[in-house]
C-alpha atoms as a PDB file:
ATOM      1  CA  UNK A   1       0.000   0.000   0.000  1.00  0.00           C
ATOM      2  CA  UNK A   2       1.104   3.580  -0.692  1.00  0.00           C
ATOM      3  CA  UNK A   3       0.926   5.417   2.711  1.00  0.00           C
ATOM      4  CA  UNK A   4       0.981   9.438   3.431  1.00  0.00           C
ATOM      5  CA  UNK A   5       3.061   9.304   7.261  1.00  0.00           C
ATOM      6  CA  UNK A   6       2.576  12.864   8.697  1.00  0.00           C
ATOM      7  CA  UNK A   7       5.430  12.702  11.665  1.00  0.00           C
ATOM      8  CA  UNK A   8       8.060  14.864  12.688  1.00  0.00           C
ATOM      9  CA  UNK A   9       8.740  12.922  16.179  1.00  0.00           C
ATOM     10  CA  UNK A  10      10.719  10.019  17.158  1.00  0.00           C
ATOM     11  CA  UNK A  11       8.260   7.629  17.391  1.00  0.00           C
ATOM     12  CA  UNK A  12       6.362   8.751  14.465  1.00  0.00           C
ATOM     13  CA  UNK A  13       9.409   7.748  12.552  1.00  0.00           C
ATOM     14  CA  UNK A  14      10.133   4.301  14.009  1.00  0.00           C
ATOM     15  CA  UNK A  15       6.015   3.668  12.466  1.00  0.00           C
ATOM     16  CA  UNK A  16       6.722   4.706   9.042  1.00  0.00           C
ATOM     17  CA  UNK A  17      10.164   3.197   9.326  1.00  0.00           C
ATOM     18  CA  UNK A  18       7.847  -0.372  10.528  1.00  0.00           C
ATOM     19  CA  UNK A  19       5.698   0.238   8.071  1.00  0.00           C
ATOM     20  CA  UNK A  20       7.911   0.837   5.111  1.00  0.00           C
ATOM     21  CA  UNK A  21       9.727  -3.031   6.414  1.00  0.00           C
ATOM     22  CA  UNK A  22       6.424  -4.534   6.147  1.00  0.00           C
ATOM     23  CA  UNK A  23       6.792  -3.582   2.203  1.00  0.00           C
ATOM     24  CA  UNK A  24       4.870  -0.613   2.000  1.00  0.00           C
ATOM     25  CA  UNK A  25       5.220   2.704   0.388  1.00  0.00           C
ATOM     26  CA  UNK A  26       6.094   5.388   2.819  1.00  0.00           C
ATOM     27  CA  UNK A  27       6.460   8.958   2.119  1.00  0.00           C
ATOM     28  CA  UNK A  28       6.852  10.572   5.720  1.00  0.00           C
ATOM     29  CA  UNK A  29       5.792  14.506   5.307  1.00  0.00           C
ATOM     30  CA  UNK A  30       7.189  16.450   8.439  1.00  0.00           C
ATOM     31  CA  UNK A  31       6.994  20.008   9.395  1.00  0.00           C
ATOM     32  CA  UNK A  32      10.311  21.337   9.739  1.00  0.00           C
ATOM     33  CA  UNK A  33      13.195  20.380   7.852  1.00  0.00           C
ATOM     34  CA  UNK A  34      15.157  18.937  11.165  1.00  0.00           C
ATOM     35  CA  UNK A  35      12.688  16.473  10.783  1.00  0.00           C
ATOM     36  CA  UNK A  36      12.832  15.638   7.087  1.00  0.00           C
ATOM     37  CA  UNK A  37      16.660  15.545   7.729  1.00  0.00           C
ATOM     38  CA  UNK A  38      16.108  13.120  10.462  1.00  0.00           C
ATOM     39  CA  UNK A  39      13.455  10.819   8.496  1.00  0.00           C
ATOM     40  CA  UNK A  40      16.482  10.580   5.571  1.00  0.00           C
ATOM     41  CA  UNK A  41      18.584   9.414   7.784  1.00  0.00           C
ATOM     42  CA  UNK A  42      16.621   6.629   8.798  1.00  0.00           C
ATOM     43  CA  UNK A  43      16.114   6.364   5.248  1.00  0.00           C
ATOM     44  CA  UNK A  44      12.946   6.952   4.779  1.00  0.00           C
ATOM     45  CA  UNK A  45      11.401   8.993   1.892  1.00  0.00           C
ATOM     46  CA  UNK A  46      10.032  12.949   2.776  1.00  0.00           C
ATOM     47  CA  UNK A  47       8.432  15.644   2.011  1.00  0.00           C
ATOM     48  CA  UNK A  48       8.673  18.891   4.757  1.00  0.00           C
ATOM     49  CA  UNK A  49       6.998  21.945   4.805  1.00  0.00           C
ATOM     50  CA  UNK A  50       3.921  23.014   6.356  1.00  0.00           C
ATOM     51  CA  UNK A  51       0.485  21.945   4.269  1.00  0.00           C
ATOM     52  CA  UNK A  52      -2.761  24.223   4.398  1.00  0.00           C
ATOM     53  CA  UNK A  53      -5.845  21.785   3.136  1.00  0.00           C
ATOM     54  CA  UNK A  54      -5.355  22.641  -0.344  1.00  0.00           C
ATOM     55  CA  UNK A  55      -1.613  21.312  -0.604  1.00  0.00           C
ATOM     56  CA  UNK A  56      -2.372  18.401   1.657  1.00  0.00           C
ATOM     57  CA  UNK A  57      -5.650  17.808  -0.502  1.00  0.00           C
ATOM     58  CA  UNK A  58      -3.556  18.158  -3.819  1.00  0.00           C
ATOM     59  CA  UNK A  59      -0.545  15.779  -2.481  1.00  0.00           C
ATOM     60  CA  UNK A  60      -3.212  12.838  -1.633  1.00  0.00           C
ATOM     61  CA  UNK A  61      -4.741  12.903  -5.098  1.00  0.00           C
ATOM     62  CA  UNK A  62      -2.091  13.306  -7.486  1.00  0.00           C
ATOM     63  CA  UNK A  63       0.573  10.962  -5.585  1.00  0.00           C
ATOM     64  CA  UNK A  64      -2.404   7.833  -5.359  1.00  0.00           C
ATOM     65  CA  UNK A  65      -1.978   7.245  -1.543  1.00  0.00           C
ATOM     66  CA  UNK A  66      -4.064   4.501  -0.659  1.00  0.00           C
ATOM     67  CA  UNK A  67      -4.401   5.872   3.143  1.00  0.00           C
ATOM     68  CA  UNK A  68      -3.255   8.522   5.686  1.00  0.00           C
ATOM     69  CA  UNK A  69      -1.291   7.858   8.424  1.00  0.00           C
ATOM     70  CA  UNK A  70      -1.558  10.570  11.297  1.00  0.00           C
ATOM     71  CA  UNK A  71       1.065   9.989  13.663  1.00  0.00           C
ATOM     72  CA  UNK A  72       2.068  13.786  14.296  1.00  0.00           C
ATOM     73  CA  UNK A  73       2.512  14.901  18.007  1.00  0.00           C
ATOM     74  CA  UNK A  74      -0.470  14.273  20.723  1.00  0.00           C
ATOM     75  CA  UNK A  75      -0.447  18.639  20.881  1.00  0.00           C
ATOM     76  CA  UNK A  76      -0.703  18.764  16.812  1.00  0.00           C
ATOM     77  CA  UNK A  77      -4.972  18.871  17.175  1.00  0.00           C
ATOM     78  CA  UNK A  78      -5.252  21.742  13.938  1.00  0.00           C
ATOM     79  CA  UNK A  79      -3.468  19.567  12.088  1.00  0.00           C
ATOM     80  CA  UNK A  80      -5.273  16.105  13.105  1.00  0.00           C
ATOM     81  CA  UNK A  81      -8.727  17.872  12.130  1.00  0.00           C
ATOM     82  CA  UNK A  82      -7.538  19.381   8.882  1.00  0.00           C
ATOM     83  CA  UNK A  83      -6.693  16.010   7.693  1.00  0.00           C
ATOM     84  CA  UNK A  84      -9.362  14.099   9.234  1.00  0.00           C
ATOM     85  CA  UNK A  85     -11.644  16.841   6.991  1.00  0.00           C
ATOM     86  CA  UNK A  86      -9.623  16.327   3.785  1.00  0.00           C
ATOM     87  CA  UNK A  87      -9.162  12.516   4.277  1.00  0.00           C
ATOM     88  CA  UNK A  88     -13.417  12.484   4.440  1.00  0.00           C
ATOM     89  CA  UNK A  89     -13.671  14.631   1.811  1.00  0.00           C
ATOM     90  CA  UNK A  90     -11.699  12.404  -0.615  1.00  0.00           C
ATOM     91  CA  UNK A  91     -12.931   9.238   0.653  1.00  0.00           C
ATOM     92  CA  UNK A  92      -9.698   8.377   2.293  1.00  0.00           C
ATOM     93  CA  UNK A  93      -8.803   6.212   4.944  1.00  0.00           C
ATOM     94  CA  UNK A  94      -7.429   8.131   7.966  1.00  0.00           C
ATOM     95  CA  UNK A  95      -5.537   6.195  10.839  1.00  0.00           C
ATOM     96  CA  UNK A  96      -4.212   7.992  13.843  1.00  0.00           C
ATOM     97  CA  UNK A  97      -1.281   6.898  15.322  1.00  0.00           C
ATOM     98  CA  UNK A  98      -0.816   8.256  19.276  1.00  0.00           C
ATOM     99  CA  UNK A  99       2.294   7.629  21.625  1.00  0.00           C
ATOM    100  CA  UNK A 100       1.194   5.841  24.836  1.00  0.00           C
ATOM    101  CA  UNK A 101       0.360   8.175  27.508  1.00  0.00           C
ATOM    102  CA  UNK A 102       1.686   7.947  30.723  1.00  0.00           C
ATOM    103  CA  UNK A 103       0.430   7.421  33.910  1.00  0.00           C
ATOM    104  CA  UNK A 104       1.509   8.943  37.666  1.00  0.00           C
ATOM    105  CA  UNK A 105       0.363   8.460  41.078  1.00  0.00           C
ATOM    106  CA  UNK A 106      -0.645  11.327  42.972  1.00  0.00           C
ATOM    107  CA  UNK A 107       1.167  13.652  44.437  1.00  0.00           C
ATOM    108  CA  UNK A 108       1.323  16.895  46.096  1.00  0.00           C
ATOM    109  CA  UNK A 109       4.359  18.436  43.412  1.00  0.00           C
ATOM    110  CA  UNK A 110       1.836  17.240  40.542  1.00  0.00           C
ATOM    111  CA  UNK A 111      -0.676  19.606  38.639  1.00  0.00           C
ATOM    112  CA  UNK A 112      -2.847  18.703  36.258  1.00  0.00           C
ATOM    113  CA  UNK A 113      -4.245  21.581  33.430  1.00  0.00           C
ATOM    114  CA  UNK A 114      -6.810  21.294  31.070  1.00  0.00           C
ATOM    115  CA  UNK A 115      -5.518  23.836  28.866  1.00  0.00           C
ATOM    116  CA  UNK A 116      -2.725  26.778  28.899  1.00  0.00           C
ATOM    117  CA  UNK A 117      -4.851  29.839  31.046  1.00  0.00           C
ATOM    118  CA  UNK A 118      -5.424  26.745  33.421  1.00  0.00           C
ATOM    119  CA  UNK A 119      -1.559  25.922  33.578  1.00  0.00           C
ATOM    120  CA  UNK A 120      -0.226  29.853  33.978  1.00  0.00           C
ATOM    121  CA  UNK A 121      -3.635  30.218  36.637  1.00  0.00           C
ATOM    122  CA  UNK A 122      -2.109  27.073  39.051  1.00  0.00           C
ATOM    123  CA  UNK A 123       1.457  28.801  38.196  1.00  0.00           C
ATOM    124  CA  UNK A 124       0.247  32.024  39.548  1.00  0.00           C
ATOM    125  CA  UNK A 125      -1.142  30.561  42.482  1.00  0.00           C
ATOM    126  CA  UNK A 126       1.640  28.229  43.454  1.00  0.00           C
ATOM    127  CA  UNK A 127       3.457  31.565  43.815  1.00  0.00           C
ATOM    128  CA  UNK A 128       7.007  30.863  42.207  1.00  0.00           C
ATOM    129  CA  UNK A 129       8.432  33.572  40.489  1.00  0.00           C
ATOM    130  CA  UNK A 130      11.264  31.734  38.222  1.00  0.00           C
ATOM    131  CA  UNK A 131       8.809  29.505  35.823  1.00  0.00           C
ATOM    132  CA  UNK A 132       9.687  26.952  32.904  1.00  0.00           C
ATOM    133  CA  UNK A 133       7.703  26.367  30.057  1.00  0.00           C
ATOM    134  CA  UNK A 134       9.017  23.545  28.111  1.00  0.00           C
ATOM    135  CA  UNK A 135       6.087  23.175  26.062  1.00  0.00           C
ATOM    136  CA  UNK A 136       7.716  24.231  22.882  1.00  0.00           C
ATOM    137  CA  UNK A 137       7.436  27.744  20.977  1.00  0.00           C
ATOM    138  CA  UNK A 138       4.199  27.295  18.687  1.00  0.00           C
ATOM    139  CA  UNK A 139       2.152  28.819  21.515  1.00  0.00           C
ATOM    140  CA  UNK A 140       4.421  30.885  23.337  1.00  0.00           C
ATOM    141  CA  UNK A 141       2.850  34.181  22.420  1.00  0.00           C
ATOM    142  CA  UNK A 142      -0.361  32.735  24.179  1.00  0.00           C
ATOM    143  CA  UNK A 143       1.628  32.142  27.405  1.00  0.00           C
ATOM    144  CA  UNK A 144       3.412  35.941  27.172  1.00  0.00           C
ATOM    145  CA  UNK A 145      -0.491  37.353  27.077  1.00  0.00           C
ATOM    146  CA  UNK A 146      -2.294  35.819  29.891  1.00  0.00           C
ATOM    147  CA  UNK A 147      -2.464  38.227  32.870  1.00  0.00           C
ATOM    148  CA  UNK A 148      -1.696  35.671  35.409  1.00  0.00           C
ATOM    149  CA  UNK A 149       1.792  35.702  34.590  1.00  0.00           C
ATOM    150  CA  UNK A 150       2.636  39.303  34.350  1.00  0.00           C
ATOM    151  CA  UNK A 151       5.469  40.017  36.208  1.00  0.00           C
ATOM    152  CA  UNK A 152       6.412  36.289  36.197  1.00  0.00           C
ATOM    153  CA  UNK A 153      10.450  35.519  35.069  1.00  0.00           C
ATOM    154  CA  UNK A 154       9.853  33.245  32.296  1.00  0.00           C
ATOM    155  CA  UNK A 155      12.343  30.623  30.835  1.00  0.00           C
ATOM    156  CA  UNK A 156      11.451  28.723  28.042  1.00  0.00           C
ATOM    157  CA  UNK A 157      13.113  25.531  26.448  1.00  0.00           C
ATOM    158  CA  UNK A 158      12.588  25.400  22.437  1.00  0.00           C
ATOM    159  CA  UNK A 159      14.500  23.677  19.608  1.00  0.00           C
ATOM    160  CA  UNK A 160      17.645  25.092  18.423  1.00  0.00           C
ATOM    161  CA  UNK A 161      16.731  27.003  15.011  1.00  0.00           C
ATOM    162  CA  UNK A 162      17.015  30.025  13.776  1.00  0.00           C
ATOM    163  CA  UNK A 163      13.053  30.094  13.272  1.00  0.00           C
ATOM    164  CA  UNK A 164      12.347  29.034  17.264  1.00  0.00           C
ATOM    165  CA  UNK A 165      15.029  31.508  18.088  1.00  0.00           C
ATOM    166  CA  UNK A 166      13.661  34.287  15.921  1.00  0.00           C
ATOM    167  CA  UNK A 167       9.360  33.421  17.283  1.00  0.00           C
ATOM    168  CA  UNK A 168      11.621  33.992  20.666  1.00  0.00           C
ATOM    169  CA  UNK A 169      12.981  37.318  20.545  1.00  0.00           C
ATOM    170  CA  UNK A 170       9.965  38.546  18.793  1.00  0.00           C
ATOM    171  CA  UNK A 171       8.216  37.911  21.749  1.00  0.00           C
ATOM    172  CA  UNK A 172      10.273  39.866  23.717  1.00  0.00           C
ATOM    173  CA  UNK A 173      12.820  36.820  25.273  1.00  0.00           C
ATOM    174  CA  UNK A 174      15.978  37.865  26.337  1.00  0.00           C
ATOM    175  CA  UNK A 175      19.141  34.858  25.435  1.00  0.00           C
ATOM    176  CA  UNK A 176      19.337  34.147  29.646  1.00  0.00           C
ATOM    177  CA  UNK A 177      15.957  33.052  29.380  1.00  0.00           C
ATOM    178  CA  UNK A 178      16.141  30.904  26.579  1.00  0.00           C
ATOM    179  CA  UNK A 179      17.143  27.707  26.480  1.00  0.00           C
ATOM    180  CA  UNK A 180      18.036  26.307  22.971  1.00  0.00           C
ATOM    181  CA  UNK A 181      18.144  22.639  23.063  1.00  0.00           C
ATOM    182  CA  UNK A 182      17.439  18.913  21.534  1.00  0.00           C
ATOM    183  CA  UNK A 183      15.803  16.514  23.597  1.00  0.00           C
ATOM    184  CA  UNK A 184      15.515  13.748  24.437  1.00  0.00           C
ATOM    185  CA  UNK A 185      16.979  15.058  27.930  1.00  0.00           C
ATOM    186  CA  UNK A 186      17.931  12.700  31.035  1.00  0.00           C
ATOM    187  CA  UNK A 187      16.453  13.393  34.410  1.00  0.00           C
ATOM    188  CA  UNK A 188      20.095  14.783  35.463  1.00  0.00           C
ATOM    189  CA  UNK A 189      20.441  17.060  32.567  1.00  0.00           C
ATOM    190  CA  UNK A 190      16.813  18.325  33.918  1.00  0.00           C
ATOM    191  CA  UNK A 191      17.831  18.553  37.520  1.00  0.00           C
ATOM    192  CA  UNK A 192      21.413  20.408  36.505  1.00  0.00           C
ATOM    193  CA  UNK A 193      19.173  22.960  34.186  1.00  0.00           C
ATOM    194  CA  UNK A 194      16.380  23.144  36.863  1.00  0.00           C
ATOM    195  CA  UNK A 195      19.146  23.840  39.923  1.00  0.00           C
ATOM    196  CA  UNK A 196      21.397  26.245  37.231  1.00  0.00           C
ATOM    197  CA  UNK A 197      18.508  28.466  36.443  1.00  0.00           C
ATOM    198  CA  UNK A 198      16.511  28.696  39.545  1.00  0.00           C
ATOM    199  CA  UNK A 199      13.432  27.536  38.545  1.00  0.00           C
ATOM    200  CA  UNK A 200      10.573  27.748  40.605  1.00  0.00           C
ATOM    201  CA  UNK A 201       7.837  25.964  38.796  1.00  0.00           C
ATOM    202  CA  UNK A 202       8.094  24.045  35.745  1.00  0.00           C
ATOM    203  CA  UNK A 203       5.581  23.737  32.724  1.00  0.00           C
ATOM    204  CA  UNK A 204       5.279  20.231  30.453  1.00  0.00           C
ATOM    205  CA  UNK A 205       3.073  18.305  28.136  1.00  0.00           C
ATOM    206  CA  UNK A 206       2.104  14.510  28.723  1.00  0.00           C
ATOM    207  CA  UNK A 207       4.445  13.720  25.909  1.00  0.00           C
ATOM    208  CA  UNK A 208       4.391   9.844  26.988  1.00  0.00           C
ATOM    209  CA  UNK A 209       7.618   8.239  26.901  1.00  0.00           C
ATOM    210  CA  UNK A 210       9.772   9.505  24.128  1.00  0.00           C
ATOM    211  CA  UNK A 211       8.861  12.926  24.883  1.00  0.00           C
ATOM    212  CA  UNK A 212      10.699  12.816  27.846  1.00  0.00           C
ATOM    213  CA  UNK A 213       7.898  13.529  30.480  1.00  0.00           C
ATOM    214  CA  UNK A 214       9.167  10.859  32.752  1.00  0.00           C
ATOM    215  CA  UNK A 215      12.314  12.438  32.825  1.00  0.00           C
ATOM    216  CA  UNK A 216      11.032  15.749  33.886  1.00  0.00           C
ATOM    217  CA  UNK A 217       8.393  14.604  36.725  1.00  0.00           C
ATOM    218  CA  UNK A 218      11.760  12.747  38.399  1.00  0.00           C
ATOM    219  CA  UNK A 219      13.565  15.799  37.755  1.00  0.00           C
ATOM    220  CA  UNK A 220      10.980  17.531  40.029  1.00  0.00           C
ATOM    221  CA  UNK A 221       9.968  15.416  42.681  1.00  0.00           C
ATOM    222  CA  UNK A 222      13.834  15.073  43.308  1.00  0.00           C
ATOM    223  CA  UNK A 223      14.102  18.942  43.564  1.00  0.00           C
ATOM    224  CA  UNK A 224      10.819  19.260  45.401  1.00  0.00           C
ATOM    225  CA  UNK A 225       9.813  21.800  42.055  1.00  0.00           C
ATOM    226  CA  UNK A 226       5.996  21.609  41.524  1.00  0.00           C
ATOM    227  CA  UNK A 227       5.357  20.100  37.734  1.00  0.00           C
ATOM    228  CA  UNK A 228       2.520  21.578  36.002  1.00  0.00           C
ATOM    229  CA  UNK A 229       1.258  18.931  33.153  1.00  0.00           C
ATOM    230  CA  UNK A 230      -1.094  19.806  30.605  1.00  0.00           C
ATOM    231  CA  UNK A 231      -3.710  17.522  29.532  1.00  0.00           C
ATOM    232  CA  UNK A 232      -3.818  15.565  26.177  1.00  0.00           C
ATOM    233  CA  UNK A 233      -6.284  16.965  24.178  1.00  0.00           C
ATOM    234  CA  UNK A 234      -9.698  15.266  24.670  1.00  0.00           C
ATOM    235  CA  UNK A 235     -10.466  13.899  21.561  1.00  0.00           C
ATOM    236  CA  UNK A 236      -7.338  12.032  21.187  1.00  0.00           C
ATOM    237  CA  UNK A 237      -7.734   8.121  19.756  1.00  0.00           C
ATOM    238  CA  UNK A 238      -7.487   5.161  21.551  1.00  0.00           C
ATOM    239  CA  UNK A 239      -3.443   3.793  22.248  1.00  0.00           C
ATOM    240  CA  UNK A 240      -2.237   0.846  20.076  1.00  0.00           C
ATOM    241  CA  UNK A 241       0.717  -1.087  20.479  1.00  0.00           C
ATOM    242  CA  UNK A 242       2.726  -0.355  17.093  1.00  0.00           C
ATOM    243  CA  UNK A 243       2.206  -4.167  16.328  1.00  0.00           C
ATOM    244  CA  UNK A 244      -1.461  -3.696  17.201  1.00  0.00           C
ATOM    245  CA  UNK A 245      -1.520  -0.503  15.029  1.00  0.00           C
ATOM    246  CA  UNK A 246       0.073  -2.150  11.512  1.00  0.00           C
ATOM    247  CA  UNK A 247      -1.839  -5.032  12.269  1.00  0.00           C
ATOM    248  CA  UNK A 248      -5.362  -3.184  12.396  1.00  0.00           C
ATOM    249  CA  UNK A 249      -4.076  -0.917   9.546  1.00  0.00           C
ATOM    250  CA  UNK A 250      -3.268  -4.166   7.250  1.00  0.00           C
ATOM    251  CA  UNK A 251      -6.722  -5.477   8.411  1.00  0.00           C
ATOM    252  CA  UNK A 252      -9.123  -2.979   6.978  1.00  0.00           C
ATOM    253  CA  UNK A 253      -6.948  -1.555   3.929  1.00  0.00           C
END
């Protein structure tokens, strides 16, 4: 079968890279072009760039994809409904792909937020004045506007390119509160940064495994930081095992 991948992330990779062993056609199409360069190195075929409906409508008919693969990141929900939309206007198969959540115990250090004025609310009223957001950079002029963080000290952890770096400034980020880096990060690289930098509360998605949320909640309870996680989006499928995902996906196509 010829398969359209959408993934930029680790684990959307090692699908397509499954996928294309079981003998199908893969063309992974990624967002940035860290990404493509990482899906060619795993040597797998891409395409990078951002797609409105109208490109990502044009790419499915004129390249004969049997099916769409979604496996983009848990966060990506604009993207998941655009091609949910195009994939039913077309009559074609969409699959999404999600990472396996994770799951914690209770405790004290833990927050939970539905959404981002939820998150910089509990930060307000946990009362730390040196906050982390390592929630990426896409939605970083949300978090800058939201009155419960005025006269917060903000620190943000983003990707490494010029673009990131540039969204950053823009926003009015000075370099000591920016931290350009590529993850996956251990839980002491997160306790050296969180100790180095001062930080008084610290901001994450539920980014499952590979996305290194593990990593971070160890990194706090150690330091006795308070973790504020944000919520996967509601409407998020049900979690395969990548066997039972390929095996479902050869099933009905």
């Amino acid at each position: 079968m010829k398969l359209l991948v959408l993934a930029g992330t680790e684990d959307g990779r090692e699908l397509a890279n499954a996928l294309k062993q079981r003998g199908h056609d893969i063309l992974v199409s990624t967002l940035t072009a860290y990404g493509a360069d990482l899906a060619l190195e795993q040597g797998l075929q891409v395409r990078s760039g951002a797609m409105d409906a109208q490109l990502l409508t044009d790419l499915l008919k004129d390249s004969g994809f049997d099916a769409l693969v979604d496996a983009t990141h848990p966060y990506a929900v604009q993207v998941k409904e655009m091609a949910q939309i195009v994939c039913a206007k077309l009559a074609l198969p969409y699959l999404r792909w999600q990472r396996t959540a994770l799951e914690f115990e209770e405790h004290p250090l833990l927050h939970w937020a539905e959404d981002i004025p939820a998150a910089a609310q509990i930060a307000a009223e946990l009362g730390g004045q040196r906050i982390l957001l390592t929630t990426g950079s896409n939605a970083l002029s949300e978090w800058v506007s939201l009155p419960a963080l005025q006269g917060k000290l903000l620190f943000i952890r983003v990707l490494p390119t010029a673009q990131v770096l540039v969204r950053c400034e823009s926003l009015g980020f000075k370099p000591y509160q920016i931290i350009a880096a590529q993850g996956p990060f251990s839980q002491e690289w997160d306790e050296a940064m969180f100790k180095q930098l001062k930080i008084e509360v610290v901001v994450a998605k539920e980014s499952g495994q590979v996305g290194g949320t593990l990593e971070k909640v160890q990194a706090c309870l150690s330091l006795n930081i308070p973790l504020i996680i944000l919520k996967r989006p509601a409407t998020e499928a049900q979690a395969r095992s990548l066997f039972q995902f390929i095996k479902h996906l050869e099933e009905i196509l």
